[in-house]
Protein backbone atom coordinates (compact mmCIF):
# COMPACT_ATOMS: atom_id res chain seq x y z
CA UNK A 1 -91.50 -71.16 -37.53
CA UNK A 2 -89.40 -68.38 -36.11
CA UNK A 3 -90.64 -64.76 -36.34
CA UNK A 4 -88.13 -62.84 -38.91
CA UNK A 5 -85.58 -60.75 -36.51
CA UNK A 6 -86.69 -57.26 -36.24
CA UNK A 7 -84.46 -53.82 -35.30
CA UNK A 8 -86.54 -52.99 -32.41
CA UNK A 9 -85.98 -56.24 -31.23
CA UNK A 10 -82.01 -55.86 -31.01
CA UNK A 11 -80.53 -54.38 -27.64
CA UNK A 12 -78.86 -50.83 -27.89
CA UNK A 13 -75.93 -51.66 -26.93
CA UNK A 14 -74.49 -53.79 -30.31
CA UNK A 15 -75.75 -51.27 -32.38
CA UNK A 16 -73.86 -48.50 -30.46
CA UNK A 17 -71.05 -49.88 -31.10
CA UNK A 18 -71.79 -50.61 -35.09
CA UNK A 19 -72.81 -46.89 -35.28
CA UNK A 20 -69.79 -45.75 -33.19
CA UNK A 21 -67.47 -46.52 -36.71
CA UNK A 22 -69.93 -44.26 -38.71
CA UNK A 23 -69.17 -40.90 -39.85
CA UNK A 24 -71.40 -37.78 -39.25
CA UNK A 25 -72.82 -37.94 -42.89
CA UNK A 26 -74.07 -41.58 -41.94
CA UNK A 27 -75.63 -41.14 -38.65
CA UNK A 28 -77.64 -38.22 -40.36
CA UNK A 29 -78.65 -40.36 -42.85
CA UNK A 30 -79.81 -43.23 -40.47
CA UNK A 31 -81.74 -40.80 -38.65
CA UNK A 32 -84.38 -40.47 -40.80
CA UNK A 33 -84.66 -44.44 -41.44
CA UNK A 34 -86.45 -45.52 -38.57
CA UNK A 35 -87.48 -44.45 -35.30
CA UNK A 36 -85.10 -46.69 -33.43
CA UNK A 37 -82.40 -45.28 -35.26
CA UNK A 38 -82.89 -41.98 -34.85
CA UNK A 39 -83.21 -42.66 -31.14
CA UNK A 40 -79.83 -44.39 -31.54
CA UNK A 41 -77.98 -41.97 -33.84
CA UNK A 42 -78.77 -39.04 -31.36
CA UNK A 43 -76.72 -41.12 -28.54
CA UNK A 44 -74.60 -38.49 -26.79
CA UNK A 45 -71.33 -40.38 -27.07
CA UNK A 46 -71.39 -40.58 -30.78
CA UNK A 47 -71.55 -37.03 -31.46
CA UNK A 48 -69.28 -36.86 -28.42
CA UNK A 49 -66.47 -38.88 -29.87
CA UNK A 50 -66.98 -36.59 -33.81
CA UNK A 51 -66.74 -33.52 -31.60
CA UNK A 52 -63.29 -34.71 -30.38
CA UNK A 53 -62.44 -36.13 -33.73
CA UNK A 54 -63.38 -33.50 -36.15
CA UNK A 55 -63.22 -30.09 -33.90
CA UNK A 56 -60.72 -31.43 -31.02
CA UNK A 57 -63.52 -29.83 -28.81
CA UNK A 58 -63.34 -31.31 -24.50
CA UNK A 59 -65.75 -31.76 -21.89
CA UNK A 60 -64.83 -27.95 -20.82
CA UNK A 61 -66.12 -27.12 -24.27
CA UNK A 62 -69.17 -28.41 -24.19
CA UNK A 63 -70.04 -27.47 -21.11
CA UNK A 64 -68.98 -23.77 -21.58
CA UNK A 65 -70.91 -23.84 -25.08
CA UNK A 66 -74.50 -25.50 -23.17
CA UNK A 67 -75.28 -27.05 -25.86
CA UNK A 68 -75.04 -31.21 -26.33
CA UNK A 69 -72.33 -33.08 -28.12
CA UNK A 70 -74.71 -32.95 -31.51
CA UNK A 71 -75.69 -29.39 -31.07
CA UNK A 72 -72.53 -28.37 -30.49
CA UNK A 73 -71.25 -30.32 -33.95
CA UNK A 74 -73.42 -28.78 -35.97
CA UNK A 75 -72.42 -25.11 -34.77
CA UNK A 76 -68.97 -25.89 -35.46
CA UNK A 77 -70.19 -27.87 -38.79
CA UNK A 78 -71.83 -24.57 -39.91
CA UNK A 79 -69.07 -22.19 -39.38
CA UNK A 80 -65.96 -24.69 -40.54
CA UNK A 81 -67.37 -27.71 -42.10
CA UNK A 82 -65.77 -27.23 -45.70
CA UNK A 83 -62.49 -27.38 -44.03
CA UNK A 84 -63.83 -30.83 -42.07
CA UNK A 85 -60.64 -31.75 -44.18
CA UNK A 86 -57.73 -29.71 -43.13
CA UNK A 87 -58.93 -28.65 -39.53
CA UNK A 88 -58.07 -31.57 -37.08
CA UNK A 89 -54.42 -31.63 -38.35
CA UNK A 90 -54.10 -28.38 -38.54
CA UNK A 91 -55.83 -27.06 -35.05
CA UNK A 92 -54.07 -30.09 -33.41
CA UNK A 93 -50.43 -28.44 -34.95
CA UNK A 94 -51.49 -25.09 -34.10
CA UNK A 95 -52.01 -26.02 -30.54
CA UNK A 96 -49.20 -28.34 -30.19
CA UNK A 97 -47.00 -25.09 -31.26
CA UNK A 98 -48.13 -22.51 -29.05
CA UNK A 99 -47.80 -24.80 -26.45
CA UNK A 100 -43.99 -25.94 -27.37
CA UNK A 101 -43.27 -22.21 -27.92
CA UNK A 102 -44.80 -20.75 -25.01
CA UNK A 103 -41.86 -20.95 -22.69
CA UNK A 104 -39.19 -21.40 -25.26
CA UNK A 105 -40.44 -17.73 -27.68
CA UNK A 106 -42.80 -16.06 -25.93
CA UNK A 107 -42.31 -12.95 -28.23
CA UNK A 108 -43.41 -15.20 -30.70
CA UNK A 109 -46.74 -16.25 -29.16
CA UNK A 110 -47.64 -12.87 -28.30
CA UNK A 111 -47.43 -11.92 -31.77
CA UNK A 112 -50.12 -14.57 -33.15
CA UNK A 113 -53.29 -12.81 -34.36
CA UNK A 114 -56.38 -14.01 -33.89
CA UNK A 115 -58.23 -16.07 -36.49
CA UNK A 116 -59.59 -14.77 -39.83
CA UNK A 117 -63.26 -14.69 -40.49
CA UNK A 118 -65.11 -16.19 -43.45
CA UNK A 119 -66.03 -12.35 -44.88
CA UNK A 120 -62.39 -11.32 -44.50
CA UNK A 121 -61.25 -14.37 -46.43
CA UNK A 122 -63.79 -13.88 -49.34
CA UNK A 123 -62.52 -9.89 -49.78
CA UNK A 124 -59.12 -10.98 -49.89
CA UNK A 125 -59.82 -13.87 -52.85
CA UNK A 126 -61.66 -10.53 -54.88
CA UNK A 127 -58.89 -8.65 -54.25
CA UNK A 128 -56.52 -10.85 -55.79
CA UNK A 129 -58.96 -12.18 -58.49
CA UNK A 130 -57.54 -15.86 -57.29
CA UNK A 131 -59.33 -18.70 -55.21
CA UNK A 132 -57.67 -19.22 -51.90
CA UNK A 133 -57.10 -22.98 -51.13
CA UNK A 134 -58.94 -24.80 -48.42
CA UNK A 135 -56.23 -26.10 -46.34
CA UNK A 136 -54.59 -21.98 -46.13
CA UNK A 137 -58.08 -20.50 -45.58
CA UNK A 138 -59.09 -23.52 -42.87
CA UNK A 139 -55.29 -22.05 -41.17
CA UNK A 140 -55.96 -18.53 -41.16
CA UNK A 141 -59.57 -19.14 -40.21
CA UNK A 142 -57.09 -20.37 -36.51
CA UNK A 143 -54.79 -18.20 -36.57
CA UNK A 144 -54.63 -15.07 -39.21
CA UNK A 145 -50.71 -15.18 -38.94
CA UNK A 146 -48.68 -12.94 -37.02
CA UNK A 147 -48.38 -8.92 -36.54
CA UNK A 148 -45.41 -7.55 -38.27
CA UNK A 149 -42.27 -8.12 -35.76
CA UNK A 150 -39.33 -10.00 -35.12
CA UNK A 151 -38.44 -12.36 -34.35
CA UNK A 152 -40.85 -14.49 -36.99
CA UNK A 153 -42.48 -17.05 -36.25
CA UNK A 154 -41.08 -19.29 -39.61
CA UNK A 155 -37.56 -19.25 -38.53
CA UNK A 156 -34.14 -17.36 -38.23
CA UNK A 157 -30.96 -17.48 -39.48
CA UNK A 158 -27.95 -15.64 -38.59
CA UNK A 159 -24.30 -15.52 -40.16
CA UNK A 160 -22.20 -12.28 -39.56
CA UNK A 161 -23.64 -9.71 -40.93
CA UNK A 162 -26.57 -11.45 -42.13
CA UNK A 163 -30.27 -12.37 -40.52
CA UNK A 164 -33.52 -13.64 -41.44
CA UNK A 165 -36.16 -13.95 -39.69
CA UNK A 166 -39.60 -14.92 -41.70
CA UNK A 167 -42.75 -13.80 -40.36
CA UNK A 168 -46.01 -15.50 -41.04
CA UNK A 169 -48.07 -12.69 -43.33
CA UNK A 170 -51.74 -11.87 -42.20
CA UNK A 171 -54.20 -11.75 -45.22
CA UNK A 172 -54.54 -8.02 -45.40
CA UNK A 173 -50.67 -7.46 -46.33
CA UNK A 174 -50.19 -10.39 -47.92
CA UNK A 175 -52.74 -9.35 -50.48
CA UNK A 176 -50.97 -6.39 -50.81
CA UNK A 177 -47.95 -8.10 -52.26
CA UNK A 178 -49.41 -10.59 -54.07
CA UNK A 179 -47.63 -10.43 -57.57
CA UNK A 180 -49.25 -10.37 -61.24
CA UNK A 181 -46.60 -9.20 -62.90
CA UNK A 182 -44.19 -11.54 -65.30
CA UNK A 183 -42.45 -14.29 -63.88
CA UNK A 184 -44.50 -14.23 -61.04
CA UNK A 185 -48.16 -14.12 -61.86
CA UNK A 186 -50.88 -15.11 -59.49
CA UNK A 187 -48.30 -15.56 -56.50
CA UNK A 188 -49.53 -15.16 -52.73
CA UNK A 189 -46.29 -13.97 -50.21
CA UNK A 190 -46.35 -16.46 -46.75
CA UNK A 191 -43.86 -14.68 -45.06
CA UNK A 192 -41.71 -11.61 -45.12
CA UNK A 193 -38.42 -10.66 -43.87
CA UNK A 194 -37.82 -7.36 -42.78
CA UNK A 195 -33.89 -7.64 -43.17
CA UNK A 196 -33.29 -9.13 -46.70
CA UNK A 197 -37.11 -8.49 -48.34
CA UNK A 198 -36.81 -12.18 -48.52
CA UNK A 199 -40.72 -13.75 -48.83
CA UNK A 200 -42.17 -17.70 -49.88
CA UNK A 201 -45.01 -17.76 -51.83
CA UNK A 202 -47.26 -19.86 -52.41
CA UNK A 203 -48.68 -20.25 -56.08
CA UNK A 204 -52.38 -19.68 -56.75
CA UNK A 205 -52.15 -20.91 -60.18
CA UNK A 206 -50.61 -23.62 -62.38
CA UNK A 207 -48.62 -20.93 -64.40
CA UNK A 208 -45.06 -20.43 -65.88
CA UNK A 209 -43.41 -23.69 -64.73
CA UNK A 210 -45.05 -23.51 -60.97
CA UNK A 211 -47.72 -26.31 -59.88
CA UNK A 212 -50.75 -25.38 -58.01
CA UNK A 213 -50.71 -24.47 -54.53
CA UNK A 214 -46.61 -24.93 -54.81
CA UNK A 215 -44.45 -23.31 -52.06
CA UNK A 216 -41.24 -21.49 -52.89
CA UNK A 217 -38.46 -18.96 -52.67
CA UNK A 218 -38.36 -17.06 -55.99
CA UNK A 219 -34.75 -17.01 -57.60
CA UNK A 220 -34.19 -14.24 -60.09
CA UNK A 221 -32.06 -15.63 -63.25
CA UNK A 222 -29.33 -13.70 -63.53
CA UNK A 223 -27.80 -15.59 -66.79
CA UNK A 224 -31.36 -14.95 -68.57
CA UNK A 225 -31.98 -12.12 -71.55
CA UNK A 226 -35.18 -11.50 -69.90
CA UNK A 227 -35.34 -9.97 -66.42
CA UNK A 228 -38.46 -11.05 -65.37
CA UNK A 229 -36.75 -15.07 -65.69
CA UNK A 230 -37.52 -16.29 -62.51
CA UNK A 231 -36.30 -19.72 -60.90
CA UNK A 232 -37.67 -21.36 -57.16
CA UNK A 233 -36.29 -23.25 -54.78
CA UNK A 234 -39.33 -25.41 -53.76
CA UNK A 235 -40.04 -25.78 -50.40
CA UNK A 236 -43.51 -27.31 -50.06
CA UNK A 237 -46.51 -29.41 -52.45
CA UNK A 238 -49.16 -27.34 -50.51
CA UNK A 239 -50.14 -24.92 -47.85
CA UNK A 240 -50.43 -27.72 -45.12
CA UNK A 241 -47.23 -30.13 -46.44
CA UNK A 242 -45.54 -26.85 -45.96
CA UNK A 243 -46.64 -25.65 -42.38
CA UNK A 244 -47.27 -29.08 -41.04
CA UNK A 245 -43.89 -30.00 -41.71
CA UNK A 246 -42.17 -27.08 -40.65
CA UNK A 247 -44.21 -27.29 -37.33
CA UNK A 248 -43.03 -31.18 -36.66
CA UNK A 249 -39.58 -29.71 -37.14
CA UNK A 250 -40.20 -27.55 -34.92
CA UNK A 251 -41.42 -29.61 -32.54
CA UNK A 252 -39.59 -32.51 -32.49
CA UNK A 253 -36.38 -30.34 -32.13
CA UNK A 254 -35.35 -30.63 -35.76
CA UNK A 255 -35.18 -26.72 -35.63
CA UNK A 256 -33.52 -25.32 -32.45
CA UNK A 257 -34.87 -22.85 -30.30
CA UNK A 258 -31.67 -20.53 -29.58
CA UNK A 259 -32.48 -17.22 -27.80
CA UNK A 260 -36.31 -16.92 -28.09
CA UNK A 261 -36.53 -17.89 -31.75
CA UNK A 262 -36.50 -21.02 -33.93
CA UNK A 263 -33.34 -21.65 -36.16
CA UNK A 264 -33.46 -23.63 -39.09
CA UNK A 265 -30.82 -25.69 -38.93
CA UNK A 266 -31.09 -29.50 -40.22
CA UNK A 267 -29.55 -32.13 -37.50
CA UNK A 268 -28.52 -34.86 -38.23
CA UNK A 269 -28.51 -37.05 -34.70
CA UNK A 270 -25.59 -39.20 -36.32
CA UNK A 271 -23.32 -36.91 -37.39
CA UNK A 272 -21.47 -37.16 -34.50
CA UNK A 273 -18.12 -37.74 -33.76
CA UNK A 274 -16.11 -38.56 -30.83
CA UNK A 275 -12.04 -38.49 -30.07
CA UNK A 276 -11.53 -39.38 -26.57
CA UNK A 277 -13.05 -37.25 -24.48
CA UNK A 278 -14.43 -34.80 -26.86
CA UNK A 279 -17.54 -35.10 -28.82
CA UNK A 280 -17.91 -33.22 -31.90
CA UNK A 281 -21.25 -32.30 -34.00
CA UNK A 282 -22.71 -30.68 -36.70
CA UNK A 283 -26.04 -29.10 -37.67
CA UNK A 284 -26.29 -27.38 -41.31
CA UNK A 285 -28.73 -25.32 -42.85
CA UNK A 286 -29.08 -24.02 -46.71
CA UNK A 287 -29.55 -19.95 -47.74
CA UNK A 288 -31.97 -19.83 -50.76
CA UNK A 289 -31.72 -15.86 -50.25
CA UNK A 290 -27.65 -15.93 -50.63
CA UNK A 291 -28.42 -18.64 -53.06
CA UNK A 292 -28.87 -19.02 -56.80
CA UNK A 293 -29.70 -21.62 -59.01
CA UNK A 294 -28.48 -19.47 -62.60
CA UNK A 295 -25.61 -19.47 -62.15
CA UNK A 296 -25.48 -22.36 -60.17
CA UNK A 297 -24.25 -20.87 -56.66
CA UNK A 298 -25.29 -22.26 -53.63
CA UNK A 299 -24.37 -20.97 -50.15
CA UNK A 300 -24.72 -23.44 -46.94
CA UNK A 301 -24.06 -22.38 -43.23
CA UNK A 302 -23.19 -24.91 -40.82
CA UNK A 303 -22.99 -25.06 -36.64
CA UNK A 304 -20.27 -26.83 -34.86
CA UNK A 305 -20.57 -28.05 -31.69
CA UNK A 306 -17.09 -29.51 -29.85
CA UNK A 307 -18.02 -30.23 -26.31
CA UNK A 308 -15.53 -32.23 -23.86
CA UNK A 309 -17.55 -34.81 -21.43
CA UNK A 310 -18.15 -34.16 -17.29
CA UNK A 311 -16.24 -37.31 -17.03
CA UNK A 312 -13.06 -35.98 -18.27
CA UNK A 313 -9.76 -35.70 -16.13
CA UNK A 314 -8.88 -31.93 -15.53
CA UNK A 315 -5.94 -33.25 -17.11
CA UNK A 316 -7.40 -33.80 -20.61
CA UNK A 317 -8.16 -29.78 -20.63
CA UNK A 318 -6.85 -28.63 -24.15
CA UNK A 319 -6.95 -25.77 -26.56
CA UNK A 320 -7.95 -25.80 -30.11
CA UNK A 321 -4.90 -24.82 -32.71
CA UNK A 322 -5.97 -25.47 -35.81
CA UNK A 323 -8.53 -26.92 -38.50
CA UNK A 324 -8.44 -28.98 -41.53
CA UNK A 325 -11.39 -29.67 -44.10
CA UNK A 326 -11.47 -31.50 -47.16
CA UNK A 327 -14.38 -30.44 -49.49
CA UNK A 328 -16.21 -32.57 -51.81
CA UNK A 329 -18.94 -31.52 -54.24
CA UNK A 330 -21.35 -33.56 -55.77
CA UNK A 331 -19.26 -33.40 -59.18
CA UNK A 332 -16.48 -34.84 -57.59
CA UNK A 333 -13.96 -31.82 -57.13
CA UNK A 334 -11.91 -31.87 -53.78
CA UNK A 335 -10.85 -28.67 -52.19
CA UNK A 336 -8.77 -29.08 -49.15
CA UNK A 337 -8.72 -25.77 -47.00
CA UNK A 338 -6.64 -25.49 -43.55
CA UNK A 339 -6.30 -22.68 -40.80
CA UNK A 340 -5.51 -21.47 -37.49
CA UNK A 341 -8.26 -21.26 -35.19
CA UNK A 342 -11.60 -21.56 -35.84
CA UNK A 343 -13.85 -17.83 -36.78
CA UNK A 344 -10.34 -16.07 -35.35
CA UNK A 345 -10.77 -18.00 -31.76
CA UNK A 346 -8.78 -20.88 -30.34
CA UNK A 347 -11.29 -22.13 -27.54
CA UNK A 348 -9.88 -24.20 -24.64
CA UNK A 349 -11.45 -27.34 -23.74
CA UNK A 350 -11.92 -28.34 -19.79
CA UNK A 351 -14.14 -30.92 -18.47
CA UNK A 352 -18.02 -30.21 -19.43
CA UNK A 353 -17.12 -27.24 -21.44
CA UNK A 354 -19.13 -26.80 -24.73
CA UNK A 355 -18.06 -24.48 -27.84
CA UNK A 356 -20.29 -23.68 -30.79
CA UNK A 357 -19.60 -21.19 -33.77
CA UNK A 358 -21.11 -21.17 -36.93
CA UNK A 359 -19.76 -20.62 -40.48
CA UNK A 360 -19.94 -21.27 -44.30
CA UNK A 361 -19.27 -22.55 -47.98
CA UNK A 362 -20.23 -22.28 -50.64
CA UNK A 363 -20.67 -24.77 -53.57
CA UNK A 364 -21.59 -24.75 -57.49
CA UNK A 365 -23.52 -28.08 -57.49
CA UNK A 366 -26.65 -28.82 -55.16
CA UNK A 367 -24.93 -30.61 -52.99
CA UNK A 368 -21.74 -31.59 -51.12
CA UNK A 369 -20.32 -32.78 -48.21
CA UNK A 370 -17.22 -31.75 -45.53
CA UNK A 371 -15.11 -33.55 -42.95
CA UNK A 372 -11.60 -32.97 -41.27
CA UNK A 373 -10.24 -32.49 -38.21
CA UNK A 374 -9.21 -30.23 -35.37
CA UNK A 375 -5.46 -30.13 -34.02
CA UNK A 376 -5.26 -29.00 -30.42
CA UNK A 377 -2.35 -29.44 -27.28
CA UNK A 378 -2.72 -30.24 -23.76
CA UNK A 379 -2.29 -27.63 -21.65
CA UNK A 380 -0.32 -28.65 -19.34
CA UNK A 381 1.85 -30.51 -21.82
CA UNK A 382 1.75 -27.72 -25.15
CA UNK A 383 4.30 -30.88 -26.63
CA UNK A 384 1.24 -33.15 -26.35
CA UNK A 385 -0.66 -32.34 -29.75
CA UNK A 386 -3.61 -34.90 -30.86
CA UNK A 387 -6.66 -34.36 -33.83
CA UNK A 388 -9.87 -34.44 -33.22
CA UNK A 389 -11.89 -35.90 -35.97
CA UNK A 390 -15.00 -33.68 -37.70
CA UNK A 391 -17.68 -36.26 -38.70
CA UNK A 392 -18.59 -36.17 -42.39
CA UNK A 393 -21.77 -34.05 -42.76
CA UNK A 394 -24.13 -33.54 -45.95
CA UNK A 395 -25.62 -30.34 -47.35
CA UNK A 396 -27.99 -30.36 -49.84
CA UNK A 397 -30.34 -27.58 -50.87
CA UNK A 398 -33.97 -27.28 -51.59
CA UNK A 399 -35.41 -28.71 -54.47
CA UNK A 400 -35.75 -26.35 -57.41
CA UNK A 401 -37.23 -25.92 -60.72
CA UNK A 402 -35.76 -23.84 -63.79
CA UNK A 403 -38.50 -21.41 -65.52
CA UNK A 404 -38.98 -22.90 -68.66
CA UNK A 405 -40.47 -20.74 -70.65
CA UNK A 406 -37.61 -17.90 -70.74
CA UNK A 407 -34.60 -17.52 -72.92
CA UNK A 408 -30.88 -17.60 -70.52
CA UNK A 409 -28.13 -16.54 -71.69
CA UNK A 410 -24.62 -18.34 -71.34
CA UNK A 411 -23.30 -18.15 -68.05
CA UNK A 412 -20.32 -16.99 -66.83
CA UNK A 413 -17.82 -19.07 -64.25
CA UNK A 414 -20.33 -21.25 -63.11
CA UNK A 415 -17.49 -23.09 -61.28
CA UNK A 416 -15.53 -20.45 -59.17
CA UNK A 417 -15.83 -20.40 -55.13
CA UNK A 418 -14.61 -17.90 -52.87
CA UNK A 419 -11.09 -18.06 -51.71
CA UNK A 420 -10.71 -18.92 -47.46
CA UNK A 421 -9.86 -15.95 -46.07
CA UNK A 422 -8.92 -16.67 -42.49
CA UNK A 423 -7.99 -12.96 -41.19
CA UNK A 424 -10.84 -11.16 -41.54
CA UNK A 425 -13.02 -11.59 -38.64
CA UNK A 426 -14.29 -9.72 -35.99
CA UNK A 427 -17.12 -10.14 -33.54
CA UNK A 428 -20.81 -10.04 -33.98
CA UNK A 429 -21.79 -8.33 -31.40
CA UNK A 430 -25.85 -7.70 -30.85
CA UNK A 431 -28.18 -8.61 -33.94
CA UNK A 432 -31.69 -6.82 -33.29
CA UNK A 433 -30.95 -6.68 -29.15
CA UNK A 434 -30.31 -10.34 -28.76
CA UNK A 435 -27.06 -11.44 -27.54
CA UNK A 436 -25.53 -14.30 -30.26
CA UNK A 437 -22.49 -15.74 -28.70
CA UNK A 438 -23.33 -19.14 -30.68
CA UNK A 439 -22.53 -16.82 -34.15
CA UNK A 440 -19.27 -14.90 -32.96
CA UNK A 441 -17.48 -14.08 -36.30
CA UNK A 442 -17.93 -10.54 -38.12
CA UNK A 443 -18.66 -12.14 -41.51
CA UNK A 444 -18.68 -15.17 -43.11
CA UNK A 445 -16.01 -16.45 -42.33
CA UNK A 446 -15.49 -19.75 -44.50
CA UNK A 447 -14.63 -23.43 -43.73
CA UNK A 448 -13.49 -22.06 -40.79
């Protein structure tokens, strides 16, 4: 009869690989099972491989640290391992953003402070008499946001004679605005903008309307009886939903990087549209800080982008006369708006040339949608007019959520929209010592 089949008896090499699918919590415990498998469970390429997986740590690493692949887990283990969780994702986005950035906003970059320690995280929770969630402590613990300067590292948006830029708070002053009073009880600021006051928060409590960890822009109520009524445009279900998307916007080009700072514009690689030998496209973004959701107001800037192709015949070179849009919101209701021009310039068009401006409108439902068409001439025939078609292009804002709990009053005009006013413009000049030739209009100059 054959002798039973014993551990010791089985070559290393199977069982490497059967242990190479366990976690760190289950080559521990095999460790103290048996001699052979603690022998096994302290192979170097194991601990090697969690090292990579869990702390994104390199050769270079370990070999600056002189310690081995296990050693050097269990340092790591000891200092971050309740936020074994969150870190991979969120080191691997942090790095994959300073490295994007680093050429393209260098301002930016130099800005980043230094991670957070453990002891500055637990002062800031008794501060604010609220726990701190593990995926925003595990991010500041990389990098404690960014030192109080522009241009932010959590966008921009400019439009006349209005800019944001949102800077990523470090604990210390965002625990000096976090906000107890009504309407906005235990709510932690993310970011801060210099120009409007504008600031997300993120919500440390399952309070008035707002679900835990819940990222938004507040909304003050302006049709409520009580003036603490506060609305929010929702922009994220946690801490890391929020950053991690906002960083694969960032990086995948979603958001472009215009002038050493990250717009948030929404592109839509389809809208496109092309009449002959000139492409047209749009990019649009919504303003939750020109924005409100009571009355129902909503505010959307959008970029235009004509561009005639290399290929073109220096006979094709033409100049823009006019525009037409047709308007629809999500209601139904058609407004049909034409002008000369477009922001108070009529751009020629020659082979290779791009043009971009930027403007607005304005809508009383979430949502809507524009199209039309541009009317230029040849120039060397002005008799020679054609239309260029605008591709249809969507705008719809941020999700948002009515406070509940608070008495409104009856609104006013919920339905009116500003009138096209296609005379007053001017340029833009500087904004903050960055030329903006992209945004060249004085104000907001609509459907233009």
């Amino acid at each position: 009869m054959a002798s039973p089949l014993q551990l010791d008896h089985l070559p290393a090499d199977p069982l490497l690989h059967i242990l190479s699918y366990l976690d760190f919590r289950d080559l521990i415990n095999l460790s103290v099972v048996s001699r052979r498998l603690n022998d096994l469970s302290n192979h170097k390429p194991l601990w090697k491989r969690l090292c990579a997986e869990h702390w994104l740590l390199t050769e270079e690493d370990q070999v600056k640290s002189a310690r081995t692949w296990q050693g050097l887990f269990k340092e790591y283990y000891t200092d971050l391992g309740r936020y074994i969780q969150y870190y991979p994702t969120l080191k691997r986005a942090w790095v994959e953003l300073k490295s994007y950035l680093q050429q393209r906003c260098p301002r930016v970059i130099a800005s980043l402070k230094d991670g957070a320690t453990e002891e500055e995280l637990n002062n800031m929770e008794a501060q604010i008499g609220c726990k701190l969630p593990d995926d925003y402590r595990c991010s500041y613990r990389i990098h404690n946001g960014q030192k109080l300067v522009i241009p932010g590292l959590m966008g921009s948006m400019s439009l006349a004679n209005h800019y944001r830029s949102e800077v990523l708070l470090d604990v210390e002053t965002a625990a000096g605005g976090f906000q107890q009073r009504r309407g906005m009880r235990c709510c932690l600021p993310l970011t801060f903008c210099f120009h409007t006051g504008l600031s997300q928060y993120l919500a440390l409590a399952p309070v008035e309307g707002r679900s835990l960890c819940q990222s938004f822009y507040p909304s003050p109520d302006q049709t409520a009886q009580e003036p603490s009524a506060i609305d929010m445009f929702i922009t994220g279900s946690s801490f890391s939903q929020w950053f991690l998307s906002y960083v694969n916007n960032v990086l995948t080009g979603e958001y472009p990087v215009l002038r050493d700072q990250i717009f948030r514009y929404d592109q839509d690689r389809s809208c496109v549209a092309t009449t002959g030998d000139i492409s047209i496209s749009v990019s649009t973004s919504f303003l939750p800080e020109l924005s409100s959701i009571s009355p129902p107001h909503f505010l959307f800037t959008y970029r235009i982008r004509i561009e005639m192709a290399s290929s073109a015949s220096l006979m094709s070179s033409c100049q823009l006369d006019s525009r037409y849009w047709k308007i629809t919101s999500s209601d139904g209701r058609v407004e049909e708006v034409q002008g000369p021009g477009v922001v108070g310039e009529f751009p020629i068009m020659s082979p290779g040339k791009v043009h971009e401006y930027a403007s607005c409108t304005t809508f009383a439902t979430p949502s809507g949608y524009m199209e039309g068409h541009y009317t230029f001439h040849r120039l060397d025939n002005e008799e020679e007019v054609f239309q260029v078609a605008i591709p249809r292009f969507h705008m719809r804002c941020l999700p948002f959520k009515v406070n509940p709990s608070l008495t409104k009053a009856s609104a006013s005009d919920t339905s009116s929209r500003h009138e096209d006013q296609d005379d007053v413009e001017d340029d833009y000049g500087e904004l903050h010592g960055l030329q903006m030739p992209v945004y060249e209009g004085g104000w907001c100059p609509r459907h233009s």
